[in-house]
Protein backbone atom coordinates (compact mmCIF):
# COMPACT_ATOMS: atom_id res chain seq x y z
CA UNK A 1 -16.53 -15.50 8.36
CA UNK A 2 -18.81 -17.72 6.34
CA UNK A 3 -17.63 -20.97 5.05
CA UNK A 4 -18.23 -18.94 1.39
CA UNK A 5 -16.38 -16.44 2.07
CA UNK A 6 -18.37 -14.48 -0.79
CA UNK A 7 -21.61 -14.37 1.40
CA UNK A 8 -19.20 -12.44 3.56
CA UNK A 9 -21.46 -8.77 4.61
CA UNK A 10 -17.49 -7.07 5.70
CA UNK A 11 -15.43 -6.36 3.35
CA UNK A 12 -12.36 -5.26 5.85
CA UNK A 13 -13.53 -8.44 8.08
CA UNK A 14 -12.66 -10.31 5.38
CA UNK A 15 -9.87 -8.79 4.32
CA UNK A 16 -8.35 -9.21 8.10
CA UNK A 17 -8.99 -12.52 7.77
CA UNK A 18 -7.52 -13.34 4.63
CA UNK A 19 -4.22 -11.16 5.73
CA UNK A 20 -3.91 -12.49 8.98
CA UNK A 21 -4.16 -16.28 6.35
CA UNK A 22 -1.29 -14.55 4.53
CA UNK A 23 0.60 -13.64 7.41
CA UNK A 24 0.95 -17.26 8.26
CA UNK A 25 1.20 -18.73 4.81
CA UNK A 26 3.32 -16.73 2.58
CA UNK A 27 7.26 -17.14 3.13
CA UNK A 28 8.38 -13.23 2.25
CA UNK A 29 6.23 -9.94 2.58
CA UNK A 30 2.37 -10.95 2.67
CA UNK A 31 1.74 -7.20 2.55
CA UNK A 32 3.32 -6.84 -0.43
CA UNK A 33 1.18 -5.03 -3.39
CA UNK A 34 1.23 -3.95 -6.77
CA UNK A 35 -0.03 -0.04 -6.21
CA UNK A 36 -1.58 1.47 -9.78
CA UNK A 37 -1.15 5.61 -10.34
CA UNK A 38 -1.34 8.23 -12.86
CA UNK A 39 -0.54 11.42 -13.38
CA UNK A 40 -1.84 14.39 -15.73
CA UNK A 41 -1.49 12.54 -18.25
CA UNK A 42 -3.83 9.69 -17.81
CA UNK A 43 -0.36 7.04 -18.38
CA UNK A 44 -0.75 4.15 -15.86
CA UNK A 45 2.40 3.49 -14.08
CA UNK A 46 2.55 0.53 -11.37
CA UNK A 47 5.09 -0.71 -8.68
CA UNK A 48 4.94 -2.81 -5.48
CA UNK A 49 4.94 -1.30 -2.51
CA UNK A 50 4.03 -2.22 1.37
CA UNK A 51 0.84 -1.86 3.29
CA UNK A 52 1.46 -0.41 6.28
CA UNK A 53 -1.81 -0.14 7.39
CA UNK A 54 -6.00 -1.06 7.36
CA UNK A 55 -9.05 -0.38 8.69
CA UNK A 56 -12.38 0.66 7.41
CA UNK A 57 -11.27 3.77 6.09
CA UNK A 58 -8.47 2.43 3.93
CA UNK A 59 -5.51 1.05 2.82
CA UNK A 60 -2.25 2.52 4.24
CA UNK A 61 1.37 3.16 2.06
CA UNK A 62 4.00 5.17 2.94
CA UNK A 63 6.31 6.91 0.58
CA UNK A 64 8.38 10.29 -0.25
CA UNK A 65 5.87 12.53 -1.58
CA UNK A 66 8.34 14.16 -4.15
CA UNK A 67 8.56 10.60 -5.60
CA UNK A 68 6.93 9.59 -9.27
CA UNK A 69 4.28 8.44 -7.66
CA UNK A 70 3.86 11.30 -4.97
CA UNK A 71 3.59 13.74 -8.16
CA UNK A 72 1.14 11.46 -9.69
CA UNK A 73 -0.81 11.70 -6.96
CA UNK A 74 -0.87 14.98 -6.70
CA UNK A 75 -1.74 15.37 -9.92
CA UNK A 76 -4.36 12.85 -9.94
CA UNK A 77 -5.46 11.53 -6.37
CA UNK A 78 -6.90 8.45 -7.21
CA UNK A 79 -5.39 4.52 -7.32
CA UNK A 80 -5.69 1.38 -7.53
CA UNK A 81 -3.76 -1.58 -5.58
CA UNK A 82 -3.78 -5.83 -6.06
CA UNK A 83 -2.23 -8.20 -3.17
CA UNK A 84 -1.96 -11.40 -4.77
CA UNK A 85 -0.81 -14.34 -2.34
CA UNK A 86 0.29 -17.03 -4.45
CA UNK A 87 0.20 -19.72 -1.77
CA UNK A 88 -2.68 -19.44 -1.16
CA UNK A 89 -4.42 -19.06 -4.57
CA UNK A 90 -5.74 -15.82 -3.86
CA UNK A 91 -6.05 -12.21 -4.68
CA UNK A 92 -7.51 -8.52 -3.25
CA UNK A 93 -8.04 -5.63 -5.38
CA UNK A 94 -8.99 -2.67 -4.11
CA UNK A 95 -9.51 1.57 -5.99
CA UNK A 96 -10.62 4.65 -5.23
CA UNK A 97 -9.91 8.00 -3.84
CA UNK A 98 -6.19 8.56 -1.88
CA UNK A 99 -5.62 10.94 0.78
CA UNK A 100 -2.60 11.91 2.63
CA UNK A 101 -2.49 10.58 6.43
CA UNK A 102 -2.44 12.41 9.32
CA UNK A 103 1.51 14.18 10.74
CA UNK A 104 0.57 12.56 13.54
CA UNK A 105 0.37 8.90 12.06
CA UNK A 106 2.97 9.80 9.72
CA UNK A 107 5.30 10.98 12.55
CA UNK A 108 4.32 7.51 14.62
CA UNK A 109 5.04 5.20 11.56
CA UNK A 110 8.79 6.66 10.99
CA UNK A 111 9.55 6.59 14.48
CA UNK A 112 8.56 3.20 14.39
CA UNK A 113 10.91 2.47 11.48
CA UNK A 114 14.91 1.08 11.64
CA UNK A 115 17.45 3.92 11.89
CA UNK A 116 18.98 3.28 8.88
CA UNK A 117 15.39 3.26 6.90
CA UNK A 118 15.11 6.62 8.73
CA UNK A 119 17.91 7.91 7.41
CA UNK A 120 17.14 6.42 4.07
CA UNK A 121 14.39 8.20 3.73
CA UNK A 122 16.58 11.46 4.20
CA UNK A 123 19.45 10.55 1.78
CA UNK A 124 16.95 8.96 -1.16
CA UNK A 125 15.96 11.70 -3.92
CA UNK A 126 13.34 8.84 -4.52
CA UNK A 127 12.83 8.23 -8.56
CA UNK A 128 15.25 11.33 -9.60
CA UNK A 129 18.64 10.07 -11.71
CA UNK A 130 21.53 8.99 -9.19
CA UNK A 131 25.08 8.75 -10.71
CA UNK A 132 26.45 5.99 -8.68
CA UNK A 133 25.76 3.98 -5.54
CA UNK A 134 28.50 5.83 -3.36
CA UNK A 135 26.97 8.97 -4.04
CA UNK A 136 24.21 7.75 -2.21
CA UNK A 137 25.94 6.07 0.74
CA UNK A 138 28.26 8.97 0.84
CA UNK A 139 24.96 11.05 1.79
CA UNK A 140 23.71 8.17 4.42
CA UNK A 141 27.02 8.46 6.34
CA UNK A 142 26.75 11.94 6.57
CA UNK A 143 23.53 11.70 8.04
CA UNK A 144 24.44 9.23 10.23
CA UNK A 145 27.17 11.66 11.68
CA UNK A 146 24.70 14.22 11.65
CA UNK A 147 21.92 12.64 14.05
CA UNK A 148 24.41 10.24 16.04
CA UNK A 149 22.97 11.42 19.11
CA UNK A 150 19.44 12.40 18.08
CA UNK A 151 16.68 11.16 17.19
CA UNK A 152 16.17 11.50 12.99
CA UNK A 153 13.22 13.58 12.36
CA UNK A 154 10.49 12.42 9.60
CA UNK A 155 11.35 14.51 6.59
CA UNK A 156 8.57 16.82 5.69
CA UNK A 157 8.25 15.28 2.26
CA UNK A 158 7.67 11.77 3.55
CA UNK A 159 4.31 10.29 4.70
CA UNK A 160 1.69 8.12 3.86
CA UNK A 161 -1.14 7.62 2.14
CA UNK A 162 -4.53 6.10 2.33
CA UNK A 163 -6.60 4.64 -0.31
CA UNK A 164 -10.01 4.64 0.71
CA UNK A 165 -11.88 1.93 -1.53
CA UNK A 166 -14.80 2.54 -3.94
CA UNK A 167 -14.64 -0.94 -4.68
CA UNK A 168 -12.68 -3.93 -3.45
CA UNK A 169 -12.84 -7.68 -5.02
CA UNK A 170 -11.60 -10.52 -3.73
CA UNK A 171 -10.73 -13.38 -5.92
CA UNK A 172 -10.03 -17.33 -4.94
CA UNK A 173 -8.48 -20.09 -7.63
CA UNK A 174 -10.11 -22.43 -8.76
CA UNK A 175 -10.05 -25.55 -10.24
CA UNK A 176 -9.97 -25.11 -13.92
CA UNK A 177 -10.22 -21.69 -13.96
CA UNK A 178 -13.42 -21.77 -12.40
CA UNK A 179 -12.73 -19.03 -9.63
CA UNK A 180 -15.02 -17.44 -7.07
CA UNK A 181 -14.88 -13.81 -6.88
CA UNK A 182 -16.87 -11.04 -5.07
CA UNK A 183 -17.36 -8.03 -5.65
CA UNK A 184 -17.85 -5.41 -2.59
CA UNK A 185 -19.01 -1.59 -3.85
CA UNK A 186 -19.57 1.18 -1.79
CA UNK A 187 -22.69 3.16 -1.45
CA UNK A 188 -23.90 5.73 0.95
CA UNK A 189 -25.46 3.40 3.24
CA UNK A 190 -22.62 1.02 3.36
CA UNK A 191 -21.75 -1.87 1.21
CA UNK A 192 -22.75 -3.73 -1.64
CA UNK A 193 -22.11 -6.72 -2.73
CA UNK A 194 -22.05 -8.83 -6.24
CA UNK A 195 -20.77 -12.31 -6.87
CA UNK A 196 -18.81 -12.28 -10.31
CA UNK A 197 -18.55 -14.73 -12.88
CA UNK A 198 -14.77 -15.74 -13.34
């Protein structure tokens, strides 16, 4: 990477580099990120979720697809996402198109998840009205019965996503508010790339 990092030619390259920063420097979740849908109805809704996943196709989340935001998408496959890493004074925002992942990556992320987020992801009518707490756990224990000597199977309705980037900016503090920021926007022969005022 270039001592500037917005001479950088590599979006994802820098990206990678500035995670891997993360990784090291921020005390709780460094792939934590604010992830921006709507639906039909053109209403923003936003929430933090985790990135499970990048390369230069995309940005990787995994969620129940019969969620809020699973019907959003559906309705409207497009979104936007922001990792901010406060330690470090910077930001990434990234938007564009979303498309499911594969079964086959879907299937190898789950696997790779604790049993009890497995069954989780069975028991949780994500986003639909819960009376109480023990109705849930109630549901989690009967799972657990249910697959105490097998493996638990990804439900159909959960999977990922992957948000393959139009445009992704990365932003660094600066000293009175004078920040750097660069702009990276995709074209058919690649990347483009604009430094923005702050």
């Amino acid at each position: 990477m270039p001592a500037d990092f917005t001479l950088a030619e590599d979006p994802f390259a820098l990206f990678a580099a500035w995670m891997k920063e993360a990784e090291a420097a921020e005390p709780e979740d460094p792939n934590a990120m604010a992830l921006a849908t709507a639906g039909s109805d053109g209403l923003p809704d936003v929430r933090i979720v985790l990135l499970k996943g990048f390369d230069a196709r995309g940005f990787v989340f995994y969620t129940n697809a019969e969620s809020a935001k699973g019907e959003e998408l559906a309705q409207n496959p497009q979104a936007a996402l922001v990792l901010h890493w406060k330690s470090l004074r910077r930001q990434v925002r990234a938007r564009g198109p979303v498309t499911p992942v594969t079964p086959e990556e879907a299937d190898a992320y789950f696997a790779s998840r604790h049993p009890q987020s497995r069954l989780g992801a069975h028991a949780s009518r994500q986003s639909r009205p819960l009376a109480d707490r023990a109705t849930l756990m109630a549901a989690v224990a009967d799972l657990a019965a249910r697959y105490e000597n097998a493996p638990v199977p990804r439900p159909e309705h959960w999977t990922g996503f992957r948000i393959e980037p139009v445009s992704l900016e990365f932003w660094q503090n600066g000293d009175f508010r004078l920040h750097d920021r660069v702009r990276f926007t995709r074209t058919e022969d690649g990347w483009t790339r604009s430094r923005l005022y702050p």
